[in-house]
PDB file of N, CA and C in Angstrom:
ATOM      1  N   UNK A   1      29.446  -8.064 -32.669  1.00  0.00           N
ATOM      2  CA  UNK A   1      29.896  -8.776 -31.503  1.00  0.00           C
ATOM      3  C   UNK A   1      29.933  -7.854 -30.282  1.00  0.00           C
ATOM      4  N   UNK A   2      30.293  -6.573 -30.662  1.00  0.00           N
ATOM      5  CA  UNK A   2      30.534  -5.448 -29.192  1.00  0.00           C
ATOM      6  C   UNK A   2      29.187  -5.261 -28.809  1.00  0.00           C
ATOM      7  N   UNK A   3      27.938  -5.679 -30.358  1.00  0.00           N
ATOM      8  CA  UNK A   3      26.749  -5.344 -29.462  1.00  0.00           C
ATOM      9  C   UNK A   3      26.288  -6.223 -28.581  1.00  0.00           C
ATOM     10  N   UNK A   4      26.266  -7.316 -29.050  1.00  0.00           N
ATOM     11  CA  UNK A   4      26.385  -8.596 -27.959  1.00  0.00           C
ATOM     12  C   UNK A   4      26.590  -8.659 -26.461  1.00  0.00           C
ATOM     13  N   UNK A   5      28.109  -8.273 -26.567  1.00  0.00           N
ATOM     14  CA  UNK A   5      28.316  -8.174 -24.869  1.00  0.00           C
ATOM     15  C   UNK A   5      28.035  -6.776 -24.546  1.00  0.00           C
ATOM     16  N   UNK A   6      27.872  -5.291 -25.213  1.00  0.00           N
ATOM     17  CA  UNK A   6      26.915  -4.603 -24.566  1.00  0.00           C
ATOM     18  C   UNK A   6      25.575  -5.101 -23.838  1.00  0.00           C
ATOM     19  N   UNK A   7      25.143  -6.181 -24.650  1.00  0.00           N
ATOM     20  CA  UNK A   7      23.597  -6.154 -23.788  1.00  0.00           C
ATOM     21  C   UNK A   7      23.749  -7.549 -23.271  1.00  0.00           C
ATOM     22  N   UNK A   8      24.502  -8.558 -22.757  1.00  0.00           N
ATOM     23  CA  UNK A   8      24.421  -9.415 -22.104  1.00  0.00           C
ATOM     24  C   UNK A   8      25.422  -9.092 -20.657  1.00  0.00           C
ATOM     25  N   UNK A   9      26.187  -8.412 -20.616  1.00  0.00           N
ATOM     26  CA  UNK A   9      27.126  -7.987 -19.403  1.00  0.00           C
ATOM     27  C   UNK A   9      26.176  -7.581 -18.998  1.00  0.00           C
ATOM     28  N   UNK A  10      25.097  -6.225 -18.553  1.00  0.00           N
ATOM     29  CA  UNK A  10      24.361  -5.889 -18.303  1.00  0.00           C
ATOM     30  C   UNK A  10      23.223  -7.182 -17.602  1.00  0.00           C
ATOM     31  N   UNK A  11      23.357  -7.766 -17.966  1.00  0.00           N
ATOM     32  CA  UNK A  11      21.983  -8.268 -17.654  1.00  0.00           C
ATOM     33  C   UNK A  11      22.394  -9.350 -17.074  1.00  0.00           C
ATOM     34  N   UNK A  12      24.016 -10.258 -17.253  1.00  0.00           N
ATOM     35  CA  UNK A  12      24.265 -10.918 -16.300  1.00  0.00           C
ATOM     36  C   UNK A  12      24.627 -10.580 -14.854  1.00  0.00           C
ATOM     37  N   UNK A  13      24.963  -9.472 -15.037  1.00  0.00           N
ATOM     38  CA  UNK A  13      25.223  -8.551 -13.538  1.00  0.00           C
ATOM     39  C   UNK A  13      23.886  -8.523 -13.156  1.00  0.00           C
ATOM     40  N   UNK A  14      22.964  -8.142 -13.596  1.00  0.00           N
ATOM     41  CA  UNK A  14      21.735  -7.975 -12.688  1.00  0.00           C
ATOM     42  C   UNK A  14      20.990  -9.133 -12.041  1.00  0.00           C
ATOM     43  N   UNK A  15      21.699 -10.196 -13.065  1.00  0.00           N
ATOM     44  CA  UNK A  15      21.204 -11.564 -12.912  1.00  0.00           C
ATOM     45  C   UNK A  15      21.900 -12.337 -11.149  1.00  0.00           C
ATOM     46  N   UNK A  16      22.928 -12.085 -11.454  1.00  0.00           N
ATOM     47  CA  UNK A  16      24.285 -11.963 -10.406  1.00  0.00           C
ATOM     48  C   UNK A  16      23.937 -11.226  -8.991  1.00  0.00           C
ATOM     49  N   UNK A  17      23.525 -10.411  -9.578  1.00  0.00           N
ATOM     50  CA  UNK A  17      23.617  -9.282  -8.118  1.00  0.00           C
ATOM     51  C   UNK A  17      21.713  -9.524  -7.575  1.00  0.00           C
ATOM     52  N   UNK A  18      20.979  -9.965  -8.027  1.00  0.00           N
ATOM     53  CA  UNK A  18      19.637 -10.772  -7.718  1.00  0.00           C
ATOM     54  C   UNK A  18      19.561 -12.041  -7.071  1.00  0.00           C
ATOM     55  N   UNK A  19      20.439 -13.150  -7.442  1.00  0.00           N
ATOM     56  CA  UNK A  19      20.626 -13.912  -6.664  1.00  0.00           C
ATOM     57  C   UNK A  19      20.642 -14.102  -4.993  1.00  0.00           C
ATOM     58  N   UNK A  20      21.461 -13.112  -4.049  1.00  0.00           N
ATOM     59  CA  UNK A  20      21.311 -13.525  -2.803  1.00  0.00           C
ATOM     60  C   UNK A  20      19.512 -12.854  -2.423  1.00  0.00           C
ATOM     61  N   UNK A  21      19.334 -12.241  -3.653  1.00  0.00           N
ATOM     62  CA  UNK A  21      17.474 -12.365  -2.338  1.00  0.00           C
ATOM     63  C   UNK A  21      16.728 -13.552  -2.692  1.00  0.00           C
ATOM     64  N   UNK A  22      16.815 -14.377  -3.648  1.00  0.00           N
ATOM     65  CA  UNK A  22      15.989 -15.463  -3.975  1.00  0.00           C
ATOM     66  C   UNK A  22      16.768 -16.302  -2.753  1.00  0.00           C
ATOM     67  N   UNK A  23      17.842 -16.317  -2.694  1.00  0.00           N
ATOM     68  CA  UNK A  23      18.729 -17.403  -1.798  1.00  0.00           C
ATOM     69  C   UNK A  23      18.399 -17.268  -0.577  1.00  0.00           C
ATOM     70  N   UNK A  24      17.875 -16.073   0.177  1.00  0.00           N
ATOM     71  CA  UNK A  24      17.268 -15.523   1.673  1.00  0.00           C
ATOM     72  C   UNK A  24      15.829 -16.256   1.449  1.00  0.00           C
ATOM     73  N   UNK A  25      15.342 -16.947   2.849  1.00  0.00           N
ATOM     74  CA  UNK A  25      14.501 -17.353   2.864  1.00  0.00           C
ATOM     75  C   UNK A  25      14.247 -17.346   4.865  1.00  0.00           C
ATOM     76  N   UNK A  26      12.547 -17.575   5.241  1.00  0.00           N
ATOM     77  CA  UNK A  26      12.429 -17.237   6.317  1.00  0.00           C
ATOM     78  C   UNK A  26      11.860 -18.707   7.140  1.00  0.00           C
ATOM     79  N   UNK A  27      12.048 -19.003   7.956  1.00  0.00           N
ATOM     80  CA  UNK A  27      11.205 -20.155   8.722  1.00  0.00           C
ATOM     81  C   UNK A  27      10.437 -19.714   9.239  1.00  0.00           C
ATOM     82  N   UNK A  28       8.760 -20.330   9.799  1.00  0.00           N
ATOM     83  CA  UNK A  28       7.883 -20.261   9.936  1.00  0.00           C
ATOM     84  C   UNK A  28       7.193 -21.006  10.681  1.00  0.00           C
ATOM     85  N   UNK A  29       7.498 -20.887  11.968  1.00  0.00           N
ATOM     86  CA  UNK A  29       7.352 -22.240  13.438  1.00  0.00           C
ATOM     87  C   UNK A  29       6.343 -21.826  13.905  1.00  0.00           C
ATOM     88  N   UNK A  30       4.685 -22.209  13.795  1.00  0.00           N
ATOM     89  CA  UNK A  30       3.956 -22.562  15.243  1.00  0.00           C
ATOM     90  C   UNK A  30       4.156 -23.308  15.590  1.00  0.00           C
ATOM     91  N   UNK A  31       4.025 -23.284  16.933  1.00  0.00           N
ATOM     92  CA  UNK A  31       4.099 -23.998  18.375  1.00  0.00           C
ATOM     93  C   UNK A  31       3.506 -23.576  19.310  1.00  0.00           C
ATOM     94  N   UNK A  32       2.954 -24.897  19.673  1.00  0.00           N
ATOM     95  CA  UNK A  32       1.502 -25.129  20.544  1.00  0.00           C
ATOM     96  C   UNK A  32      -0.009 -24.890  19.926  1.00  0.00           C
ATOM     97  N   UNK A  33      -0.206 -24.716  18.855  1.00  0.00           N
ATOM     98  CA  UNK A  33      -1.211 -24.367  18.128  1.00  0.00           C
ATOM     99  C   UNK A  33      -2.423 -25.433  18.133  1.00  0.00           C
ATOM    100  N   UNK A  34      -3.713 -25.365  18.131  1.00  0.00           N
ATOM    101  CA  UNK A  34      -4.034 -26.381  18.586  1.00  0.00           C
ATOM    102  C   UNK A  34      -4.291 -27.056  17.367  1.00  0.00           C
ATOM    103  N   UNK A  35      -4.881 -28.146  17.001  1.00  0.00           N
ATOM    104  CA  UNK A  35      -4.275 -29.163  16.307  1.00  0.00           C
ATOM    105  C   UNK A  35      -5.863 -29.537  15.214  1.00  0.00           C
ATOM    106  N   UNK A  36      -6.348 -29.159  14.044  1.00  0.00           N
ATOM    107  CA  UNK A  36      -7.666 -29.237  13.516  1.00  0.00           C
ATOM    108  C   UNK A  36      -7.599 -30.637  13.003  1.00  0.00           C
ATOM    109  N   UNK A  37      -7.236 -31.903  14.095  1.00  0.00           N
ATOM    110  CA  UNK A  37      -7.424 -33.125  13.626  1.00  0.00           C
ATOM    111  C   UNK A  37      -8.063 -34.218  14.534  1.00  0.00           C
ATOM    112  N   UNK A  38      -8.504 -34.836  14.517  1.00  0.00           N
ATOM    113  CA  UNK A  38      -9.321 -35.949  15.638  1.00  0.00           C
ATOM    114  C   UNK A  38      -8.256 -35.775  17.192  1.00  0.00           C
ATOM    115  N   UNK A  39      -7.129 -35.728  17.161  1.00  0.00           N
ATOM    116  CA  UNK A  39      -6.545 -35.556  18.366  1.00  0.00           C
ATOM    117  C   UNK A  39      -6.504 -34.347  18.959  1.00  0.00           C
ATOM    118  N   UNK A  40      -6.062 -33.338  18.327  1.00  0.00           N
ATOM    119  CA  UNK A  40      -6.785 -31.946  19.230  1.00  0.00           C
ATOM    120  C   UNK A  40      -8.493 -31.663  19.841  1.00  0.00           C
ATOM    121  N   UNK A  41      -8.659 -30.888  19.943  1.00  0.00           N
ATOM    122  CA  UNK A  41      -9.938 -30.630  20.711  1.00  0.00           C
ATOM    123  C   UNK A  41     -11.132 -31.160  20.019  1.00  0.00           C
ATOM    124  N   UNK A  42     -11.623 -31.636  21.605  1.00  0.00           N
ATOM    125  CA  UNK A  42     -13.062 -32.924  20.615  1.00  0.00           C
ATOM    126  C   UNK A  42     -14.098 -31.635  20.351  1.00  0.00           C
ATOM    127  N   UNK A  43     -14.629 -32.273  18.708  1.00  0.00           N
ATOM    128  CA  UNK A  43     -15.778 -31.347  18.115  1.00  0.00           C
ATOM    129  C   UNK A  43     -16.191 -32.236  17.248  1.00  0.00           C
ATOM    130  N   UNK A  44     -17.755 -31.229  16.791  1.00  0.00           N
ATOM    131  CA  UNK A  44     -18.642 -32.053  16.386  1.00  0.00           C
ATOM    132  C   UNK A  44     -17.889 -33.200  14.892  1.00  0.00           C
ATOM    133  N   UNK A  45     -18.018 -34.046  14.336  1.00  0.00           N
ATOM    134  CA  UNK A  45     -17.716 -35.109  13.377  1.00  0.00           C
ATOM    135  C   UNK A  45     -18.543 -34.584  11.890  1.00  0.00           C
ATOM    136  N   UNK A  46     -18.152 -34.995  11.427  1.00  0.00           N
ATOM    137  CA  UNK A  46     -18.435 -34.563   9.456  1.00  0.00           C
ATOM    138  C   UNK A  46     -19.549 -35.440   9.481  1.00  0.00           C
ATOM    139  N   UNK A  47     -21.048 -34.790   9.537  1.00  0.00           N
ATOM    140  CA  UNK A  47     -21.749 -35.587   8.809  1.00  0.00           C
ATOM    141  C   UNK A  47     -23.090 -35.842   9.991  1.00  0.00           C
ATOM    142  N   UNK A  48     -22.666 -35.378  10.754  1.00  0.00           N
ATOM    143  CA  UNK A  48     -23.705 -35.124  12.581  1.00  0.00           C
ATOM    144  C   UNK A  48     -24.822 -33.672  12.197  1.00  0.00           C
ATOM    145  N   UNK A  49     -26.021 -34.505  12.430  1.00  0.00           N
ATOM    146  CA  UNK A  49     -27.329 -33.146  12.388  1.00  0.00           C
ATOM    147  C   UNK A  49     -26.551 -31.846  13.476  1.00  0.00           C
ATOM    148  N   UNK A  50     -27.547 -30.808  13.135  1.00  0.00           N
ATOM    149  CA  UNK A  50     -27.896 -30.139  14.155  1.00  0.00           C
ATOM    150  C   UNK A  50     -28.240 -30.497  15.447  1.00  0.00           C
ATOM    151  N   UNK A  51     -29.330 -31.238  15.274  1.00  0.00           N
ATOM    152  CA  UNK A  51     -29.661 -31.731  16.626  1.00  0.00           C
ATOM    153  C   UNK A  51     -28.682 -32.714  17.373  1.00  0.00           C
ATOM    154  N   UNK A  52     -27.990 -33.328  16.475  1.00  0.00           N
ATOM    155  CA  UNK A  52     -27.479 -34.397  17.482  1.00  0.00           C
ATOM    156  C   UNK A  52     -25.931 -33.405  18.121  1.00  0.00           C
ATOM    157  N   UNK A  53     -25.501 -32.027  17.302  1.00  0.00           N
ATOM    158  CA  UNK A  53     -24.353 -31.467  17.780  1.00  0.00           C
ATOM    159  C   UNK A  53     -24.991 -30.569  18.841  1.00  0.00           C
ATOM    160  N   UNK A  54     -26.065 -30.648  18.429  1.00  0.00           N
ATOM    161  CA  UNK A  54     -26.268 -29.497  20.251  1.00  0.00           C
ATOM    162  C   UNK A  54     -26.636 -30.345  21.429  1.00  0.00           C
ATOM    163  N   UNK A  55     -27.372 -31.255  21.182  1.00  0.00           N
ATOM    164  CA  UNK A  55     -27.456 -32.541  21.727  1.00  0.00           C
ATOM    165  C   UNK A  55     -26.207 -33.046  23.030  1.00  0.00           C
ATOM    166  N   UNK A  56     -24.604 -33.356  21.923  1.00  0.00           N
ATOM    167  CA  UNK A  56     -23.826 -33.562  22.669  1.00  0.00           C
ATOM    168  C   UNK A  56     -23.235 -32.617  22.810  1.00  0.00           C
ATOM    169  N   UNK A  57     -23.481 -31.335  22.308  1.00  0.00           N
ATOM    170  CA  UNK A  57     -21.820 -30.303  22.277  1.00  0.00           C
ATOM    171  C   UNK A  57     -22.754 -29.002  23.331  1.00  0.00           C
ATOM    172  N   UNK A  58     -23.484 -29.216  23.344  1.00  0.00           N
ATOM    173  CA  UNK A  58     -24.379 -28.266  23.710  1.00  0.00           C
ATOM    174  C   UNK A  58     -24.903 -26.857  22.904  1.00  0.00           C
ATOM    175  N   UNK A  59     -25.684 -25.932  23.150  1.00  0.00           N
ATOM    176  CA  UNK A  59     -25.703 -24.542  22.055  1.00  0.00           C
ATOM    177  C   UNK A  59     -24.627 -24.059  21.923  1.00  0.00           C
ATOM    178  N   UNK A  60     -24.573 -23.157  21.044  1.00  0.00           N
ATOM    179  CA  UNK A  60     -23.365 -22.569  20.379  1.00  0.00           C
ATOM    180  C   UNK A  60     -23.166 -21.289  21.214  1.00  0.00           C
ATOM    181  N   UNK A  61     -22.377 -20.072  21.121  1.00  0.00           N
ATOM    182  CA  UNK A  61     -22.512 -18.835  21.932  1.00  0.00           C
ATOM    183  C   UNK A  61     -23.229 -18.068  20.714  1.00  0.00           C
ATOM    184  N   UNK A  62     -22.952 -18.293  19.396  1.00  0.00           N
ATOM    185  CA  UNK A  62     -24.184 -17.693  18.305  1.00  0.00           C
ATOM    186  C   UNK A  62     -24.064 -18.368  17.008  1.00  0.00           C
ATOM    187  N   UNK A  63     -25.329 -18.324  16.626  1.00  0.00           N
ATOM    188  CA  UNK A  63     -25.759 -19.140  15.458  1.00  0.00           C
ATOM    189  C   UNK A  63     -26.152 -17.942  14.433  1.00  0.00           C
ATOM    190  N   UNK A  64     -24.909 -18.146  13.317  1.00  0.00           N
ATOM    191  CA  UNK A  64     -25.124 -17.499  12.003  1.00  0.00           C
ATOM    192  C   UNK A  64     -25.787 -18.018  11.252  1.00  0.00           C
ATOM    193  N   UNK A  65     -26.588 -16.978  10.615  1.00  0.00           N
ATOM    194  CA  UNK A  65     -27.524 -17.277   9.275  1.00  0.00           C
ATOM    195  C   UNK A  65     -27.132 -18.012   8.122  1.00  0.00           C
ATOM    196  N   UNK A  66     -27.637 -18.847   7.659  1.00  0.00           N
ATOM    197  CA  UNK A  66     -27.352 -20.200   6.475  1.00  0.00           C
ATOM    198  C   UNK A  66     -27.066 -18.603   5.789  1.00  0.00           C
ATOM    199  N   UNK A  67     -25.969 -19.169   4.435  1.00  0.00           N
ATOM    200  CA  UNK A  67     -25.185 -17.626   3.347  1.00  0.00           C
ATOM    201  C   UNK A  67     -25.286 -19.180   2.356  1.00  0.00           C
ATOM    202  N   UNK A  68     -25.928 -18.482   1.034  1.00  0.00           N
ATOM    203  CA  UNK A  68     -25.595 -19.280  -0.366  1.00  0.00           C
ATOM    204  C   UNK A  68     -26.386 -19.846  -0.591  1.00  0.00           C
ATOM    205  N   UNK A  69     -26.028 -20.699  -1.456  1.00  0.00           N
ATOM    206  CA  UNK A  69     -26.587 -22.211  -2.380  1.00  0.00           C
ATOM    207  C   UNK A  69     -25.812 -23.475  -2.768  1.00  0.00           C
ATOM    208  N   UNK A  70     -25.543 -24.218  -2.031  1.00  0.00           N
ATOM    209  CA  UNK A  70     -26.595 -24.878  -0.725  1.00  0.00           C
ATOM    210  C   UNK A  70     -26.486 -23.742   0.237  1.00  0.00           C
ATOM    211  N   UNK A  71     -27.272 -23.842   0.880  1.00  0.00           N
ATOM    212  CA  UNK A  71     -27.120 -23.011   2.442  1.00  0.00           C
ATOM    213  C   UNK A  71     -25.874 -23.863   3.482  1.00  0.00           C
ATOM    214  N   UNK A  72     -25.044 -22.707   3.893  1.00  0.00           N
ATOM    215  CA  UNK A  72     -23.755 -23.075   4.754  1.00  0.00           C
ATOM    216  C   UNK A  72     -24.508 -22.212   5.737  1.00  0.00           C
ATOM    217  N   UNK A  73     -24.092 -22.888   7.318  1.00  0.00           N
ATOM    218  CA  UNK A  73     -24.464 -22.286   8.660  1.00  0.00           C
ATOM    219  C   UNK A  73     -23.339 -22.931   9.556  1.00  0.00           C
ATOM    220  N   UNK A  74     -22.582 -21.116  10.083  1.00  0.00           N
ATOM    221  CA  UNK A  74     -22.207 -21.390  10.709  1.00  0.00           C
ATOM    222  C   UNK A  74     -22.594 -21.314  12.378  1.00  0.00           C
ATOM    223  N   UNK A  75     -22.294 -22.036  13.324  1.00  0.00           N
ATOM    224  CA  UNK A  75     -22.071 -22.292  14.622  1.00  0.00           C
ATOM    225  C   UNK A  75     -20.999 -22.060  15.575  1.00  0.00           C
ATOM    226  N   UNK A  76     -20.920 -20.747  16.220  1.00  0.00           N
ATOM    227  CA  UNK A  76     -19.622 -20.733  17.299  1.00  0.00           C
ATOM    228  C   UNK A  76     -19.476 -20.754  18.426  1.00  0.00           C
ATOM    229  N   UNK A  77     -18.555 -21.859  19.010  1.00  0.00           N
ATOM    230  CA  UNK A  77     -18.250 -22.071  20.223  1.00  0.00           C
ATOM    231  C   UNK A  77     -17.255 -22.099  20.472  1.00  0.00           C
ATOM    232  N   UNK A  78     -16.978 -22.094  22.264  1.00  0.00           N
ATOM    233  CA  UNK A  78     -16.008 -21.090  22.573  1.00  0.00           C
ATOM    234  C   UNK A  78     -14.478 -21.166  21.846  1.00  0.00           C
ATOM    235  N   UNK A  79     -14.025 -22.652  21.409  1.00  0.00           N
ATOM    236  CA  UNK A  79     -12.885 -22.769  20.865  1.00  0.00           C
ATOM    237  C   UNK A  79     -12.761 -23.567  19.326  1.00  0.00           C
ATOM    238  N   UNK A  80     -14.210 -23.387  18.705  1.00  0.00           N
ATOM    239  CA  UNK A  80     -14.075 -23.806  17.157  1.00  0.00           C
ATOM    240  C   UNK A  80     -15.258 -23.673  16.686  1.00  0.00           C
ATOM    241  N   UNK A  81     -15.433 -23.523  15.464  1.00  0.00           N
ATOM    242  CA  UNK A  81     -16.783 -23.110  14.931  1.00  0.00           C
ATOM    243  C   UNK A  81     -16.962 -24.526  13.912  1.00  0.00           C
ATOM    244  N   UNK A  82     -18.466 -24.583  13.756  1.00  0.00           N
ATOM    245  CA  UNK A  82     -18.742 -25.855  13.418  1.00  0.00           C
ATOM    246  C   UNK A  82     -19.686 -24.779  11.859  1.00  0.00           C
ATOM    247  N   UNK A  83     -19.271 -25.827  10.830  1.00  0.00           N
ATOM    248  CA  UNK A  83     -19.758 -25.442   9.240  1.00  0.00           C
ATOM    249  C   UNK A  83     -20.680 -26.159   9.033  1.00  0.00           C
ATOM    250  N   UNK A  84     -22.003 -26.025   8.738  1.00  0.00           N
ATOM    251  CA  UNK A  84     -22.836 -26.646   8.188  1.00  0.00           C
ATOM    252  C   UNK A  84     -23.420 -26.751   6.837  1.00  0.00           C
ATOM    253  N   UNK A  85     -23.810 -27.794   6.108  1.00  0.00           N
ATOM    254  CA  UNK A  85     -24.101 -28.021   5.245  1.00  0.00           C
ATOM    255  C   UNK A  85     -25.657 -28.220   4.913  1.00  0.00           C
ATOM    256  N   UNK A  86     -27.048 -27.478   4.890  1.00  0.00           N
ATOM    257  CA  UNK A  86     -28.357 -27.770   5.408  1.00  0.00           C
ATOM    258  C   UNK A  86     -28.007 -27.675   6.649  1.00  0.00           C
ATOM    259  N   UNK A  87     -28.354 -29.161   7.135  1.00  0.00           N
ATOM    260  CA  UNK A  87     -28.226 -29.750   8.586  1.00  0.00           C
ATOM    261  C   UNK A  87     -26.929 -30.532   8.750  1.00  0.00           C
ATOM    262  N   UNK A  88     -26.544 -30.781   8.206  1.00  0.00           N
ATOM    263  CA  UNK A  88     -25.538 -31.631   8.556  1.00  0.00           C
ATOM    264  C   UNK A  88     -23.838 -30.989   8.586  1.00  0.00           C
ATOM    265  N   UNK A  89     -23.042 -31.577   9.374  1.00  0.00           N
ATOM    266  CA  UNK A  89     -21.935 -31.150   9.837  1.00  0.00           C
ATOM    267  C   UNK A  89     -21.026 -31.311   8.545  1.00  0.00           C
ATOM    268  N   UNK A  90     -20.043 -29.785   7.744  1.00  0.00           N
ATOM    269  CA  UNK A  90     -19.260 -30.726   6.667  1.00  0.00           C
ATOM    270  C   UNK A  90     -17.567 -29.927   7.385  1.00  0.00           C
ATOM    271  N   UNK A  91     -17.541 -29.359   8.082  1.00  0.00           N
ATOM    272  CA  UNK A  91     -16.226 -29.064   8.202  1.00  0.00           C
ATOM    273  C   UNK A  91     -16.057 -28.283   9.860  1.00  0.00           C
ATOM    274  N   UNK A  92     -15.382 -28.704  11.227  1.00  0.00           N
ATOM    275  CA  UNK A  92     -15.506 -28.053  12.264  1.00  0.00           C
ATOM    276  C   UNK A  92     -13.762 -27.388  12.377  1.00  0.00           C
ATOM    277  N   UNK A  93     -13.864 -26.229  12.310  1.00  0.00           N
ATOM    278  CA  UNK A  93     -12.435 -25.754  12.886  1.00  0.00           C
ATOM    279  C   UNK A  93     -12.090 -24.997  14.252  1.00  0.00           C
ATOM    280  N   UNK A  94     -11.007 -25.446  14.918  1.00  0.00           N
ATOM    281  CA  UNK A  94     -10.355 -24.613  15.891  1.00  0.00           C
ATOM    282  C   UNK A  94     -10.201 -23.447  15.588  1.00  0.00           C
ATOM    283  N   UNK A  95     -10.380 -22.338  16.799  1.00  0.00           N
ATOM    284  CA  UNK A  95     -10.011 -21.174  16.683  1.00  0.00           C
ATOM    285  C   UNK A  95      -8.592 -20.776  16.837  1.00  0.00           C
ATOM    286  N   UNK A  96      -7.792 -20.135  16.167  1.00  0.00           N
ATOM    287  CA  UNK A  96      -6.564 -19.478  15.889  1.00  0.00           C
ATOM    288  C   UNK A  96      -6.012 -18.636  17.615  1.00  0.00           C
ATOM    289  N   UNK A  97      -5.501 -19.241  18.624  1.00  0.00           N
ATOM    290  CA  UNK A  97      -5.129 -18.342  19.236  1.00  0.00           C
ATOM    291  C   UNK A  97      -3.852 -17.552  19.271  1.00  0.00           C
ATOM    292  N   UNK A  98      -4.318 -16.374  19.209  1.00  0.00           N
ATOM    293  CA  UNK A  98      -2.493 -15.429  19.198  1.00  0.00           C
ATOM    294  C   UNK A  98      -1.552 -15.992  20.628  1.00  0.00           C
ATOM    295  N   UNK A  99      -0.498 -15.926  20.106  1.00  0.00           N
ATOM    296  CA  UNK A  99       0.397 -15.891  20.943  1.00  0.00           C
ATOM    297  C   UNK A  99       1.486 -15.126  21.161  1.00  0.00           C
ATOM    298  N   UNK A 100       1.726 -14.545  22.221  1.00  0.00           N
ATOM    299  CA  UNK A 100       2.280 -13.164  22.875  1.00  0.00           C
ATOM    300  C   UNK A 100       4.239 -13.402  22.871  1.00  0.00           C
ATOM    301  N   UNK A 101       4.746 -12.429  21.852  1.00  0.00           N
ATOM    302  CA  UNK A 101       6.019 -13.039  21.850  1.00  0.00           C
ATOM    303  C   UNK A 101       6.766 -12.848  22.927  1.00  0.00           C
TER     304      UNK A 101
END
């Protein structure tokens, strides 16, 4: 029995004295960030050629080399880069701007 609570005192104290860092936790607020959904900044649509995104969006500032299998190409302009799939549009994201605390 004395060995018992030799090795469980021990380990409920550590158990005990561990608790307030699981219990600390941090919040995590952007604000003003711009928004990678149909209401933030207009960009090209899922599923739009090449041609028809330079068409309306105009050229890019540089066009990366298709990487893989399928071939992905990306497209960047000044405030989101457009993902391609072959030719066709499968994912456009906003660029991340820092903000100065």
């Amino acid at each position: 029995m004395s060995t018992y609570k030799a090795f469980i005192l021990p380990v409920l104290l550590s158990v005990l004295c561990g608790l307030p860092t699981f219990a600390a936790a941090e919040t995590l607020s952007i604000i003003d960030a711009p928004a990678n959904s149909t209401t933030g900044i207009p960009r090209p649509g899922r599923g739009m050629t090449m041609q028809q995104v330079e068409a309306a969006f105009g050229s890019p500032r540089q066009k990366m080399a298709p990487v893989g299998e399928p071939p992905i190409t990306r497209w960047v302009y000044e405030q989101y880069t457009v993902h391609f799939e072959h030719d066709r549009v499968i994912h456009s994201a906003v660029h991340h701007q820092m903000q100065k605390p």
